[in-house]
PDB file of N, CA and C in Angstrom:
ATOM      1  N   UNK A   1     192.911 127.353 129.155  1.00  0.00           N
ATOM      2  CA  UNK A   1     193.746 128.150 128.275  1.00  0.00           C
ATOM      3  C   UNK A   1     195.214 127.745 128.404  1.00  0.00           C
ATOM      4  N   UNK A   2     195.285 126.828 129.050  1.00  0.00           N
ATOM      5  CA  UNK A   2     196.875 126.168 129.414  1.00  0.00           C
ATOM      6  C   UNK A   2     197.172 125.661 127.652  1.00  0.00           C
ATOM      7  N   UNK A   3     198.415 125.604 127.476  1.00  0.00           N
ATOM      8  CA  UNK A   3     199.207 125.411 126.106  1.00  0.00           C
ATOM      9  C   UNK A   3     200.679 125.248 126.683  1.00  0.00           C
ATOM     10  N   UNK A   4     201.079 125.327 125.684  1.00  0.00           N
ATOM     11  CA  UNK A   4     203.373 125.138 125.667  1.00  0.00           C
ATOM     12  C   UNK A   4     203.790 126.408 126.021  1.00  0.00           C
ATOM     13  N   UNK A   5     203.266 127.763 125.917  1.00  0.00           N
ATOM     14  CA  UNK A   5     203.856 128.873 126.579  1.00  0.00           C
ATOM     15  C   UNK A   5     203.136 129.494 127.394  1.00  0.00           C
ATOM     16  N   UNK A   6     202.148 128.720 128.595  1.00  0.00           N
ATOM     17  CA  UNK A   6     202.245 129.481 129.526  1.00  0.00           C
ATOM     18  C   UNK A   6     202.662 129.731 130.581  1.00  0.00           C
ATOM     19  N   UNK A   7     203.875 128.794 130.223  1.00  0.00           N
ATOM     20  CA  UNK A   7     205.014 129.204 131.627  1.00  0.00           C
ATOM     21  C   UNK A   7     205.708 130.521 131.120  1.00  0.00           C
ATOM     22  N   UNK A   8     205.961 130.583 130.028  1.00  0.00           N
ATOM     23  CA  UNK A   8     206.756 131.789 129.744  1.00  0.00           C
ATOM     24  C   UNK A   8     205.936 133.234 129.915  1.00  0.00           C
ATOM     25  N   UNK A   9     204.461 132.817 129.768  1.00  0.00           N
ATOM     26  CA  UNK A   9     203.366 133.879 130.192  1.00  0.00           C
ATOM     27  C   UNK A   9     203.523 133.958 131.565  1.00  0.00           C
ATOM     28  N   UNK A  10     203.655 133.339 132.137  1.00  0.00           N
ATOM     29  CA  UNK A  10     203.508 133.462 133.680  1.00  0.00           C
ATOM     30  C   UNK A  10     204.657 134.230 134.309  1.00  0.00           C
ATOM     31  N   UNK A  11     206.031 134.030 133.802  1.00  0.00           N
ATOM     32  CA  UNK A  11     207.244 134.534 133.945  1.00  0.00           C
ATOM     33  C   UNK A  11     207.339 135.809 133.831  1.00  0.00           C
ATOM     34  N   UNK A  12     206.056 136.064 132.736  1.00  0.00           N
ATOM     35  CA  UNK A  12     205.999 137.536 132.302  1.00  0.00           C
ATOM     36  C   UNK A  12     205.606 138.627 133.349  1.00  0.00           C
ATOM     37  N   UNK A  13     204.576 137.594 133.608  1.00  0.00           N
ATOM     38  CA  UNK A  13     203.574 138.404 134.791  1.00  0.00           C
ATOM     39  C   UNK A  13     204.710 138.323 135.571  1.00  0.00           C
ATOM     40  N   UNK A  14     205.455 137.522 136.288  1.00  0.00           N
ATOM     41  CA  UNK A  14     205.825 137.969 137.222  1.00  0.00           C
ATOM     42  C   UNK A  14     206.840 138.350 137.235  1.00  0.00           C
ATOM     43  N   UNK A  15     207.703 138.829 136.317  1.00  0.00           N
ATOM     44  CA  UNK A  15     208.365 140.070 136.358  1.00  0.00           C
ATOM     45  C   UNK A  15     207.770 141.121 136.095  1.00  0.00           C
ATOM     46  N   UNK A  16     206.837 141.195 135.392  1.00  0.00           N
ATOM     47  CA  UNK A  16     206.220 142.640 135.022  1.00  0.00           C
ATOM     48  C   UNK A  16     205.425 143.135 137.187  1.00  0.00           C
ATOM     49  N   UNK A  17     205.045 141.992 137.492  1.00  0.00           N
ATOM     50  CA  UNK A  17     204.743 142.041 139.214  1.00  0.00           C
ATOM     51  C   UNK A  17     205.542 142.498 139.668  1.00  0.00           C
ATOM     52  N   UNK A  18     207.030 142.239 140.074  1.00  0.00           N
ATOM     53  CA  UNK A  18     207.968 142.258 140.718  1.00  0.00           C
ATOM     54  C   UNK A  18     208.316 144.044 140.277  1.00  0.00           C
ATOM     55  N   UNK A  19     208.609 144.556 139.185  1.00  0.00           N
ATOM     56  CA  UNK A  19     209.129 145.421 138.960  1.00  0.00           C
ATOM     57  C   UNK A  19     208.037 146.507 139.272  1.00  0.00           C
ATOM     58  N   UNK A  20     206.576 146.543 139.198  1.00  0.00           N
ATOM     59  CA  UNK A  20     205.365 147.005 139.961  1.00  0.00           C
ATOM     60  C   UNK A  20     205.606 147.285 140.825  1.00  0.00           C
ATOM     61  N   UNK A  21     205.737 146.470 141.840  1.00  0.00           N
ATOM     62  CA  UNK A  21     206.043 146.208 143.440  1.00  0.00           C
ATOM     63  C   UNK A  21     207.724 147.256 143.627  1.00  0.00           C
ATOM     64  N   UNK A  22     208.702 146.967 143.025  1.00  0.00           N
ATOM     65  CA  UNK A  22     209.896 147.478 142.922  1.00  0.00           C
ATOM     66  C   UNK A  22     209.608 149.431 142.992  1.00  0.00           C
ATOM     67  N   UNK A  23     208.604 149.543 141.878  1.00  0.00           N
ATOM     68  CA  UNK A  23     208.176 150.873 141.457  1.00  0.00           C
ATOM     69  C   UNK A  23     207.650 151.649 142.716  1.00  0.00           C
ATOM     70  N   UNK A  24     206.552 150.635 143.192  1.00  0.00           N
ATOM     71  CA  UNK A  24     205.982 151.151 144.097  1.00  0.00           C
ATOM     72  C   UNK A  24     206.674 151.397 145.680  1.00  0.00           C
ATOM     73  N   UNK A  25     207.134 150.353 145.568  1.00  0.00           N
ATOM     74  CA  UNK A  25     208.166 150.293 146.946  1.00  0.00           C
ATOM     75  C   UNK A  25     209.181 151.592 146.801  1.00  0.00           C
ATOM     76  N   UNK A  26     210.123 152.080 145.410  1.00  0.00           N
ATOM     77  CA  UNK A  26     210.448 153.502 146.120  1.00  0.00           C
ATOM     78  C   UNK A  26     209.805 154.626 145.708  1.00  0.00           C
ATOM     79  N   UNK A  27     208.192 155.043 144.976  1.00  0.00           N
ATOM     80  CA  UNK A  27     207.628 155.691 145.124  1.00  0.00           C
ATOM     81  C   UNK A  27     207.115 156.061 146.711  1.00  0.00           C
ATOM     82  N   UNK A  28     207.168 154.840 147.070  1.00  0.00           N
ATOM     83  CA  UNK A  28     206.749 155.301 148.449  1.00  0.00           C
ATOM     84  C   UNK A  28     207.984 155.894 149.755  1.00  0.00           C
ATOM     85  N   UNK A  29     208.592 155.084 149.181  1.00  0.00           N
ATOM     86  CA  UNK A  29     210.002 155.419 149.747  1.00  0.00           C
ATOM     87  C   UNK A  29     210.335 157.282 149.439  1.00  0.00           C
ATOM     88  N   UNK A  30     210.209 157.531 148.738  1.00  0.00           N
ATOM     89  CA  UNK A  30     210.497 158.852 148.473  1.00  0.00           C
ATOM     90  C   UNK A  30     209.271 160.144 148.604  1.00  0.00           C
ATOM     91  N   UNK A  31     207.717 159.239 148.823  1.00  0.00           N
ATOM     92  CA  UNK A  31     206.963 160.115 149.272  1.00  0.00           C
ATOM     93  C   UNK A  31     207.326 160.123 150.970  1.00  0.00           C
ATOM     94  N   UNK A  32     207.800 158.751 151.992  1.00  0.00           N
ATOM     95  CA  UNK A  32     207.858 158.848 153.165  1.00  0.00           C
ATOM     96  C   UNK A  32     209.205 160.051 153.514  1.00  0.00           C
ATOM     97  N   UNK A  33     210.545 160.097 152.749  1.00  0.00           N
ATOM     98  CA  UNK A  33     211.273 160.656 152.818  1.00  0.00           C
ATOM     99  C   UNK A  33     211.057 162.131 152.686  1.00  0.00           C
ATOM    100  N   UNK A  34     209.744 162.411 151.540  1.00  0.00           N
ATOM    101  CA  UNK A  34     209.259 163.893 151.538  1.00  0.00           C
ATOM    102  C   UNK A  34     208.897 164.492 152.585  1.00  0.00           C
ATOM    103  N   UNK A  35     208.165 163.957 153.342  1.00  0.00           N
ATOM    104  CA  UNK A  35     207.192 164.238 154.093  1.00  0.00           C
ATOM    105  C   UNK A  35     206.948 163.653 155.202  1.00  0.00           C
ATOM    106  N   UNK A  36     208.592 163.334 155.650  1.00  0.00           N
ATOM    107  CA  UNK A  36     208.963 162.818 156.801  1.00  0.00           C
ATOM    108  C   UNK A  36     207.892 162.157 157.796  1.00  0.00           C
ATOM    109  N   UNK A  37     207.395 161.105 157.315  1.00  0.00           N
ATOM    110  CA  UNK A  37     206.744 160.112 157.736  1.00  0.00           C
ATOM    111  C   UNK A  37     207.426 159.112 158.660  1.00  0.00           C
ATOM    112  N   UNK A  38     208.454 159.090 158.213  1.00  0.00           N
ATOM    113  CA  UNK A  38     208.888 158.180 159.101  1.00  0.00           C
ATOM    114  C   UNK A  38     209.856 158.404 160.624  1.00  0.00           C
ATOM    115  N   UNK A  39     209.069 159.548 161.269  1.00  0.00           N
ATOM    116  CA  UNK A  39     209.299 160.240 162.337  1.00  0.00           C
ATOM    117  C   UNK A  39     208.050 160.233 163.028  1.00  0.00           C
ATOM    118  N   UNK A  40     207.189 160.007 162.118  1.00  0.00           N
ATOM    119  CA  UNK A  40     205.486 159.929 162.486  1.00  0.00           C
ATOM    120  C   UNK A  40     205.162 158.273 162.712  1.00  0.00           C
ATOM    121  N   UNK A  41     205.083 157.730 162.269  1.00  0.00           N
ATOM    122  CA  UNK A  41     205.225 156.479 162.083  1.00  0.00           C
ATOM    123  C   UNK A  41     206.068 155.041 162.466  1.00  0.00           C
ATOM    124  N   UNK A  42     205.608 154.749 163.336  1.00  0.00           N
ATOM    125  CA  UNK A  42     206.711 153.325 163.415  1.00  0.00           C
ATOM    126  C   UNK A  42     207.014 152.243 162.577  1.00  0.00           C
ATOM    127  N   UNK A  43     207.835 151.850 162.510  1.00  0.00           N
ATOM    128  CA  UNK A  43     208.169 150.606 160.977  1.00  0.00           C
ATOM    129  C   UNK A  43     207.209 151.139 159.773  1.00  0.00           C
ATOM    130  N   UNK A  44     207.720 152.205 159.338  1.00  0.00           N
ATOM    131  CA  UNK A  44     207.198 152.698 158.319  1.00  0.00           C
ATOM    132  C   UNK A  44     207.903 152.028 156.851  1.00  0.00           C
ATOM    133  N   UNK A  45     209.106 151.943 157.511  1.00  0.00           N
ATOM    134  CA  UNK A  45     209.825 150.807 155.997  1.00  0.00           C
ATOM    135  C   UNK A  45     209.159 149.324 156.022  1.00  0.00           C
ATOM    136  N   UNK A  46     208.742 148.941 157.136  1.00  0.00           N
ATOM    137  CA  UNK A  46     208.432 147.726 157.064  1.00  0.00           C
ATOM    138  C   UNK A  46     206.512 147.615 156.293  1.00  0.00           C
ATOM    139  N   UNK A  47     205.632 148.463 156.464  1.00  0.00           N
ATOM    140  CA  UNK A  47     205.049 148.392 156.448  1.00  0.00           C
ATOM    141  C   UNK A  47     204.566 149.076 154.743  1.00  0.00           C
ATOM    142  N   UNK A  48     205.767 149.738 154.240  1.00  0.00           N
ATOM    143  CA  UNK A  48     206.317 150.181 153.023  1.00  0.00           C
ATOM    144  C   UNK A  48     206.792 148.446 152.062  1.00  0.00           C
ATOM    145  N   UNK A  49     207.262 148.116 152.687  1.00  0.00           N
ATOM    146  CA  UNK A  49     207.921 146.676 151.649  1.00  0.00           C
ATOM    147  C   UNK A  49     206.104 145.562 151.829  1.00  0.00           C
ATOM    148  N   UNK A  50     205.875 145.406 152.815  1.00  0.00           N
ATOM    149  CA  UNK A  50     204.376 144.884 152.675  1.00  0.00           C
ATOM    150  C   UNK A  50     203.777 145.077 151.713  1.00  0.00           C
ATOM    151  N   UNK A  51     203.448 146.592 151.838  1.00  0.00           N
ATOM    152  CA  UNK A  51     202.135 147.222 150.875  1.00  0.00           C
ATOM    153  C   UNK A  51     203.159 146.718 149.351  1.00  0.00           C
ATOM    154  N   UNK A  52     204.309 147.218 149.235  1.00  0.00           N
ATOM    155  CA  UNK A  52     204.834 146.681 147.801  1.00  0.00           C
ATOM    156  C   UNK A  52     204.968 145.272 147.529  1.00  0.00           C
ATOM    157  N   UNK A  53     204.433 144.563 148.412  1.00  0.00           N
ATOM    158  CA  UNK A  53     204.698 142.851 147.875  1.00  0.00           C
ATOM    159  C   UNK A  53     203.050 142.220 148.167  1.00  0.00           C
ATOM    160  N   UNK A  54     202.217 143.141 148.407  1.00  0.00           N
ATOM    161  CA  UNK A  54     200.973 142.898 148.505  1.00  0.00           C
ATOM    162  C   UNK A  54     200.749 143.899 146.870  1.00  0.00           C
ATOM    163  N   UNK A  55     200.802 144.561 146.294  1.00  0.00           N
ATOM    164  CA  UNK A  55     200.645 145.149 145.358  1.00  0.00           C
ATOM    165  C   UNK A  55     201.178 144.259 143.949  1.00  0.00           C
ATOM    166  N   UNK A  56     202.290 143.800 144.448  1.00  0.00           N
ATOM    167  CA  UNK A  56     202.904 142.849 143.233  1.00  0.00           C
ATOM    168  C   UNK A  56     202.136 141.542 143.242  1.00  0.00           C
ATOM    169  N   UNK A  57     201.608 141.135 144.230  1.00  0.00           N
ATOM    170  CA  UNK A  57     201.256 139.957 144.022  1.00  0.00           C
ATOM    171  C   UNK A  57     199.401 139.992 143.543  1.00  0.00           C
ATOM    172  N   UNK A  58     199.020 141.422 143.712  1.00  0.00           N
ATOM    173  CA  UNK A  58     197.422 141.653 143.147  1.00  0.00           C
ATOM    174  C   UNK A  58     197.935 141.796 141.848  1.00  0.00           C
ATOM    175  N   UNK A  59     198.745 142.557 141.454  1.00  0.00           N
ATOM    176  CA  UNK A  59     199.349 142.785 140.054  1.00  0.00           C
ATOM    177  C   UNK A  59     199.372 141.411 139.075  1.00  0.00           C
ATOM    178  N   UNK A  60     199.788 140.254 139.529  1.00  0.00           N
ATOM    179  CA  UNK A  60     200.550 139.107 139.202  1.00  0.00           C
ATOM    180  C   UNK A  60     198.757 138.318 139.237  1.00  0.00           C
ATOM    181  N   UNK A  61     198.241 138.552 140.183  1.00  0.00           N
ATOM    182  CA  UNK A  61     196.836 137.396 140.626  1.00  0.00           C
ATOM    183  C   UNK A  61     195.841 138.463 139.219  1.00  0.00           C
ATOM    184  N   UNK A  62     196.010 139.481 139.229  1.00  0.00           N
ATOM    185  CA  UNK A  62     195.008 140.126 138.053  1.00  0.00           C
ATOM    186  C   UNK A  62     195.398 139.947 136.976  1.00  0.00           C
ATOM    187  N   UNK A  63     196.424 139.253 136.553  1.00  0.00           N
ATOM    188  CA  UNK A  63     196.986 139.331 135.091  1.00  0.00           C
ATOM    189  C   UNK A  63     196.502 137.890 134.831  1.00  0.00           C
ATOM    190  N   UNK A  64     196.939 137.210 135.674  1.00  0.00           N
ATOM    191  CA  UNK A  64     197.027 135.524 136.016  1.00  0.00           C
ATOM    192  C   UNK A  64     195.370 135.170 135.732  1.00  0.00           C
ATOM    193  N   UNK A  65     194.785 135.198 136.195  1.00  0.00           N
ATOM    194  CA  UNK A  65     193.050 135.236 136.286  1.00  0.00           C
ATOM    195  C   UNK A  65     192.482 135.711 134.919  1.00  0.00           C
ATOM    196  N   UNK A  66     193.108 136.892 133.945  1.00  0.00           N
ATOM    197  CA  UNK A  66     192.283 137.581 132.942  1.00  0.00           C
ATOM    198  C   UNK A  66     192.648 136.834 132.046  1.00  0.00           C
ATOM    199  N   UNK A  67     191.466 136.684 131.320  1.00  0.00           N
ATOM    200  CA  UNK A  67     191.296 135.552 130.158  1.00  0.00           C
ATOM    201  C   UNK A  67     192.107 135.725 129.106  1.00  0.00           C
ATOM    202  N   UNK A  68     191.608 137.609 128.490  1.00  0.00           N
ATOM    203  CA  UNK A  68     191.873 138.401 127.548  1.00  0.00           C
ATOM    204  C   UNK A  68     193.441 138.833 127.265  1.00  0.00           C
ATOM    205  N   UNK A  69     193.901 138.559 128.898  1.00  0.00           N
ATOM    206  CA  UNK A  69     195.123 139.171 129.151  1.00  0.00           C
ATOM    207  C   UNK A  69     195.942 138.233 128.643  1.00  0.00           C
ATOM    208  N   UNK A  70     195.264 136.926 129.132  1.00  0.00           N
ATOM    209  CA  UNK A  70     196.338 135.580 128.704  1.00  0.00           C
ATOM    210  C   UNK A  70     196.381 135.232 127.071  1.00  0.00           C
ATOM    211  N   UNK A  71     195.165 135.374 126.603  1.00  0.00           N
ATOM    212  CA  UNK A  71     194.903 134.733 125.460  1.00  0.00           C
ATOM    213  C   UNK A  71     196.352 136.300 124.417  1.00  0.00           C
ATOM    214  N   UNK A  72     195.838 136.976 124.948  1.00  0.00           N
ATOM    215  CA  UNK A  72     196.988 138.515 124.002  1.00  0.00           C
ATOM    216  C   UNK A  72     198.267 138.080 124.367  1.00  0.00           C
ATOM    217  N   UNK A  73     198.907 137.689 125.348  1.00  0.00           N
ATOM    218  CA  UNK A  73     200.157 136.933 125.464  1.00  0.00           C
ATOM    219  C   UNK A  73     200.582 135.732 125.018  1.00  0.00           C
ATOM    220  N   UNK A  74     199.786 135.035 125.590  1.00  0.00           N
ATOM    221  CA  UNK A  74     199.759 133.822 124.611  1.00  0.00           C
ATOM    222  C   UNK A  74     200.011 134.000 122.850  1.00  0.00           C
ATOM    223  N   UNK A  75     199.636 135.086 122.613  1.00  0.00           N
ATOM    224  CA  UNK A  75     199.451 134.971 121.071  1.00  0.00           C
ATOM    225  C   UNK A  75     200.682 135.336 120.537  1.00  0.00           C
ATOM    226  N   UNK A  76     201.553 136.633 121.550  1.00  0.00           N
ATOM    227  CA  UNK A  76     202.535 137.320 121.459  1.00  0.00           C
ATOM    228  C   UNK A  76     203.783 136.235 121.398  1.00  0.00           C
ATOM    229  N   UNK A  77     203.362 135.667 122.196  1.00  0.00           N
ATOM    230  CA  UNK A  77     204.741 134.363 122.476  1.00  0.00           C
ATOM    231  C   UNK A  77     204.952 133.271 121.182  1.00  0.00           C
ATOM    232  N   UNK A  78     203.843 132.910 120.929  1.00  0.00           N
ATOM    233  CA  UNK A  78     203.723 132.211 119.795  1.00  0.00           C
ATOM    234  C   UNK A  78     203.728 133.300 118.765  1.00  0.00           C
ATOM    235  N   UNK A  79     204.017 134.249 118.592  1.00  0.00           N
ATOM    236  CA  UNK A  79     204.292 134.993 117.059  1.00  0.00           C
ATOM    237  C   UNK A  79     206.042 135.455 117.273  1.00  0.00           C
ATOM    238  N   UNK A  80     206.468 135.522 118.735  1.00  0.00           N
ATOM    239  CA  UNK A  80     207.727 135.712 118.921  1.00  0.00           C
ATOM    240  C   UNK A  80     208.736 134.045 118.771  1.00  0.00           C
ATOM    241  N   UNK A  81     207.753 133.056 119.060  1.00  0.00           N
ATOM    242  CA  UNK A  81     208.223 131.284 118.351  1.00  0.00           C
ATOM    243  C   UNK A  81     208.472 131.606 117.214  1.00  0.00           C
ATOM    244  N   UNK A  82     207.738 132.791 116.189  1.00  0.00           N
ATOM    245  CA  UNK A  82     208.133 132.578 114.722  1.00  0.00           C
ATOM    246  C   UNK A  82     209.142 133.362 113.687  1.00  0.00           C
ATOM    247  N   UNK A  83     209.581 134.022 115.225  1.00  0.00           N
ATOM    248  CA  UNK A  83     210.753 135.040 114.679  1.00  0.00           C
ATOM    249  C   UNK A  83     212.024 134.452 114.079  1.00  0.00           C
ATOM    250  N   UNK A  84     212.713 134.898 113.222  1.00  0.00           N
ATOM    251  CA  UNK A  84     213.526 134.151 112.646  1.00  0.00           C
ATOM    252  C   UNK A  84     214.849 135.037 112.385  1.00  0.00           C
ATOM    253  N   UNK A  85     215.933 134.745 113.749  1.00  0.00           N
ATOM    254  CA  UNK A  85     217.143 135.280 114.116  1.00  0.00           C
ATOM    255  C   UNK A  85     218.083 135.509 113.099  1.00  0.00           C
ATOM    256  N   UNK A  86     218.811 136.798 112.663  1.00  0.00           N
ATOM    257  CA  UNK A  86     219.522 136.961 111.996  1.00  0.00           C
ATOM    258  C   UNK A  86     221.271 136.449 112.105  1.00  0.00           C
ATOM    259  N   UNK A  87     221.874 135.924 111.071  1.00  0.00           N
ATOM    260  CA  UNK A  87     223.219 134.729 111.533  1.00  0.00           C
ATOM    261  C   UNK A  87     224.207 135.797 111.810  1.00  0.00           C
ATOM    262  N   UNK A  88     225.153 135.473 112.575  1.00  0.00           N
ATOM    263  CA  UNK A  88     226.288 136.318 113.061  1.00  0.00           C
ATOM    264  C   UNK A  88     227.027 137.383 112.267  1.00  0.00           C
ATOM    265  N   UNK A  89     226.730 136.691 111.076  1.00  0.00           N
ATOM    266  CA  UNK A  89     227.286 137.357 109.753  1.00  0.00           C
ATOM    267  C   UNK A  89     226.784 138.446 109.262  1.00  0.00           C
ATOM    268  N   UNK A  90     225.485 138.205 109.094  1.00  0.00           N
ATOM    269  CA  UNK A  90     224.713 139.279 108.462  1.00  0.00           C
ATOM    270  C   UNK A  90     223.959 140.451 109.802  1.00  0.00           C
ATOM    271  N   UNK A  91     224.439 140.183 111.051  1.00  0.00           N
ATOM    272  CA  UNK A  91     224.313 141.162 112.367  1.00  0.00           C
ATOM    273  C   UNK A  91     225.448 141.923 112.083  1.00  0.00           C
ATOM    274  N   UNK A  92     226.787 141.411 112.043  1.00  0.00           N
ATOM    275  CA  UNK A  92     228.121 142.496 111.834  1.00  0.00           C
ATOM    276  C   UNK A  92     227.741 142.885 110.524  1.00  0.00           C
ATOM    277  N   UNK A  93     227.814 142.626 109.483  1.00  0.00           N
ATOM    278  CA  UNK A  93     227.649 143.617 108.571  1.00  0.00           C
ATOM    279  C   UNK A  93     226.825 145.057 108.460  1.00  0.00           C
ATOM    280  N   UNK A  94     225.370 144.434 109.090  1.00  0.00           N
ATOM    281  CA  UNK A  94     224.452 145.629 109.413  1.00  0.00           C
ATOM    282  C   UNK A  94     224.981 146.697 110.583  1.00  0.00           C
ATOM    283  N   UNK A  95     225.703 145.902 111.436  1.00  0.00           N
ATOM    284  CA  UNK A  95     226.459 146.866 112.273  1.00  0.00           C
ATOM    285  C   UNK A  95     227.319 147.960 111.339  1.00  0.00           C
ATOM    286  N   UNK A  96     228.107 147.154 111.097  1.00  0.00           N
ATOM    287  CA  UNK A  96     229.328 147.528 110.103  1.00  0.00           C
ATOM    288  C   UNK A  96     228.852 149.116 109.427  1.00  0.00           C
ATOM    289  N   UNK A  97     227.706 148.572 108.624  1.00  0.00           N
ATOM    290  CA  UNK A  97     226.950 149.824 107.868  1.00  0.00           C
ATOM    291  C   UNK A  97     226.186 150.753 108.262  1.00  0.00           C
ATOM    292  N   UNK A  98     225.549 150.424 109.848  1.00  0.00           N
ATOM    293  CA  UNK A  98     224.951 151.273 110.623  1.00  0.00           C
ATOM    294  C   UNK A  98     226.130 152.470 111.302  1.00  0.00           C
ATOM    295  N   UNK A  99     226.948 151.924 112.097  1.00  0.00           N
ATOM    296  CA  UNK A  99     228.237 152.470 111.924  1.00  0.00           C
ATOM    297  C   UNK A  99     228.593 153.328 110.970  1.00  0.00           C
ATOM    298  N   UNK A 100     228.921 153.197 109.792  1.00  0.00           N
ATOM    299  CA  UNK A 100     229.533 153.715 108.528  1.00  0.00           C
ATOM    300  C   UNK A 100     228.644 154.833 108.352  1.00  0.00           C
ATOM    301  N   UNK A 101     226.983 154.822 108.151  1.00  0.00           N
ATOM    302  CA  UNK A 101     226.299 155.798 107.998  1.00  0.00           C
ATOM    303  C   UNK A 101     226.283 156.840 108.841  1.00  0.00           C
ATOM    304  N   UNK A 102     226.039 156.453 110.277  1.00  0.00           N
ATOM    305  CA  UNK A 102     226.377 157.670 111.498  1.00  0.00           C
ATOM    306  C   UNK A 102     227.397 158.315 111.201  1.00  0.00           C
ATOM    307  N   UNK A 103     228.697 157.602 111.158  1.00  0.00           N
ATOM    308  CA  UNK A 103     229.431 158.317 110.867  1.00  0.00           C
ATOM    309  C   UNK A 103     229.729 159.953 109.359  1.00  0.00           C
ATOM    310  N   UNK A 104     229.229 159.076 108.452  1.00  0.00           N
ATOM    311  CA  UNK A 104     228.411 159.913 107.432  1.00  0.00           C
ATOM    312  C   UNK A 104     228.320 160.946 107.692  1.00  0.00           C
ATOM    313  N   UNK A 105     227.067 160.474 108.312  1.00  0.00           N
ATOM    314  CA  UNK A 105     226.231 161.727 108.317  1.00  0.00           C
ATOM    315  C   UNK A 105     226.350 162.643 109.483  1.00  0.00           C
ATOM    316  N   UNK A 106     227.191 162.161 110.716  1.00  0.00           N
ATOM    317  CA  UNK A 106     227.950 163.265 111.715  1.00  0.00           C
ATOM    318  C   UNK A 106     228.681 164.228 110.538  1.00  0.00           C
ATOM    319  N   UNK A 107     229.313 163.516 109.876  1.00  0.00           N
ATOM    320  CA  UNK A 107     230.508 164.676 108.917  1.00  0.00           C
ATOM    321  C   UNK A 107     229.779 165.343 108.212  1.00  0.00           C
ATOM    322  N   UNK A 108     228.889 165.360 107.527  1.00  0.00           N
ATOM    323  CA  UNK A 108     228.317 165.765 106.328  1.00  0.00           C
ATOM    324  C   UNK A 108     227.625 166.971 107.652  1.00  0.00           C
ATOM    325  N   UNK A 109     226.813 166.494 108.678  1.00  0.00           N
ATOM    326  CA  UNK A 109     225.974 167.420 109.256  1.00  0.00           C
ATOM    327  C   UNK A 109     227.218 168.792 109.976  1.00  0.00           C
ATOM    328  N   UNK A 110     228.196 167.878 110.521  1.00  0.00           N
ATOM    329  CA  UNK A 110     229.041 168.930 110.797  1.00  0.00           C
ATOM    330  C   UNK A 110     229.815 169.826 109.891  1.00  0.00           C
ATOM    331  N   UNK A 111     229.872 169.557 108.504  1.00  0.00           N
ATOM    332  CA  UNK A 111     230.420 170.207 107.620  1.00  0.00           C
ATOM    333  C   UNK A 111     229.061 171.202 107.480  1.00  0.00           C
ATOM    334  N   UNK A 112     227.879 171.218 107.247  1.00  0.00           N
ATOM    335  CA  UNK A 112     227.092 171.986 107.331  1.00  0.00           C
ATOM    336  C   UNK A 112     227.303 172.649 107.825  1.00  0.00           C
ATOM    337  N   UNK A 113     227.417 172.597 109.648  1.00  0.00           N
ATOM    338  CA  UNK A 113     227.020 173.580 110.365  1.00  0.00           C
ATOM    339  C   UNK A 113     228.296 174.480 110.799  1.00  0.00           C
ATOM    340  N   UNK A 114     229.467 174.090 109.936  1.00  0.00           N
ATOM    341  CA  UNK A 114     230.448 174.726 109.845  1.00  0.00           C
ATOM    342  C   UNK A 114     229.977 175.724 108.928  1.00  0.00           C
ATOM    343  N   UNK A 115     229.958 175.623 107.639  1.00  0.00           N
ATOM    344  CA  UNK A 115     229.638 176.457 107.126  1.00  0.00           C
ATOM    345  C   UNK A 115     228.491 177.639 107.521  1.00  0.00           C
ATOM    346  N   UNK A 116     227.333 176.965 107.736  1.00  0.00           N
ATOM    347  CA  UNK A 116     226.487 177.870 107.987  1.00  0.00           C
ATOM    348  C   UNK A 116     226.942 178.844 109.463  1.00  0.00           C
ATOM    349  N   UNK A 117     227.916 178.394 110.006  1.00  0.00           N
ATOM    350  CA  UNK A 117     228.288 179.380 111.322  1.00  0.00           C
ATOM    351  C   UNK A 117     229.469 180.237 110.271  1.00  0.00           C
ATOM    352  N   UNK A 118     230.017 179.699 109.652  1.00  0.00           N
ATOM    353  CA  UNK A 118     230.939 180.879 109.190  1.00  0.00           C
ATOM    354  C   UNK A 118     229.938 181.521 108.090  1.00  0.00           C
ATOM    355  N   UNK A 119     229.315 181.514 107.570  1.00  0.00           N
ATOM    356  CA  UNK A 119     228.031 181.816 106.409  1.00  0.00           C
ATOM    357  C   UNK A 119     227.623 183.423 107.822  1.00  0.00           C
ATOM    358  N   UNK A 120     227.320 182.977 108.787  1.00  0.00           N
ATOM    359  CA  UNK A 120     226.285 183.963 109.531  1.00  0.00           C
ATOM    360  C   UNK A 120     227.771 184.946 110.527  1.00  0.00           C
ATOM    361  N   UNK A 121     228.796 184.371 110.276  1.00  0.00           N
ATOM    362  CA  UNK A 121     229.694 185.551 110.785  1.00  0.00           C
ATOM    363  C   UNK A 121     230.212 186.176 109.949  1.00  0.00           C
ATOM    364  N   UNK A 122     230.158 185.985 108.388  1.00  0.00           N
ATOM    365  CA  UNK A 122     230.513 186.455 107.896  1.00  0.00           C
ATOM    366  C   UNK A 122     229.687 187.647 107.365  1.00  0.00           C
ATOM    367  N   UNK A 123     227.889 187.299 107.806  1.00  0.00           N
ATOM    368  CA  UNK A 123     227.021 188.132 107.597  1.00  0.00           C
ATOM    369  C   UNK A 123     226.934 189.522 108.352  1.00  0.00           C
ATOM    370  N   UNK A 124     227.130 188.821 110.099  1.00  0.00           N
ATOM    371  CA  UNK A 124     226.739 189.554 111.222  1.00  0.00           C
ATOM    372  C   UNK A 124     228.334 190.461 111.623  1.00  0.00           C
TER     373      UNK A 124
END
């Protein structure tokens, strides 16, 4: 299943590994801190960064190995080869107008809710 992007597949996995491992390393960190484990325990941090770099690297070896997994990335990468970047020009403008509308419609919504607060004090 090797091709032209599966280095960039692989890159994937292993950041998507790393940040696993990252997750897990202060989930655990903050269950040992709950529940003061590490008064119970010797090299409980050390044995905390293990389990998270043994976890990233099953993470990384199960992605790496699945056929299904590769072939759906693979496909992703090559449909993201066919994306076709918008020019500097036509990014500021859409800014420009994305901008312009928020703004809009902050005023328009706050002119509403002006009214409708003086609308209900003038009721109550």
């Amino acid at each position: 299943m090797e091709n032209q992007y599966q280095k960039w597949v692989n890159l994937s996995y292993l950041a998507g590994a790393i940040l696993i491992g990252y997750l897990a390393f202060l989930g655990s960190m903050k269950l040992v801190s709950v529940y003061d484990i590490e008064a119970k325990v010797k090299n409980v941090e050390l044995i905390i960064r293990l389990g998270s770099i043994g976890i990233s690297a099953l993470f990384f070896l199960i992605l790496y190995r699945h056929p299904t997994v590769n072939q759906f990335m693979n496909e992703v990468v090559v449909e993201l080869s066919r994306v076709t970047w918008p020019a500097a020009k036509e990014t500021r403008s859409a800014t420009v107008i994305v901008i312009v509308m928020v703004l809009v419609t902050g005023l328009v919504l706050g002119l509403m809710d002006y009214i409708w607060t003086a609308l209900l004090k003038w009721v109550i």
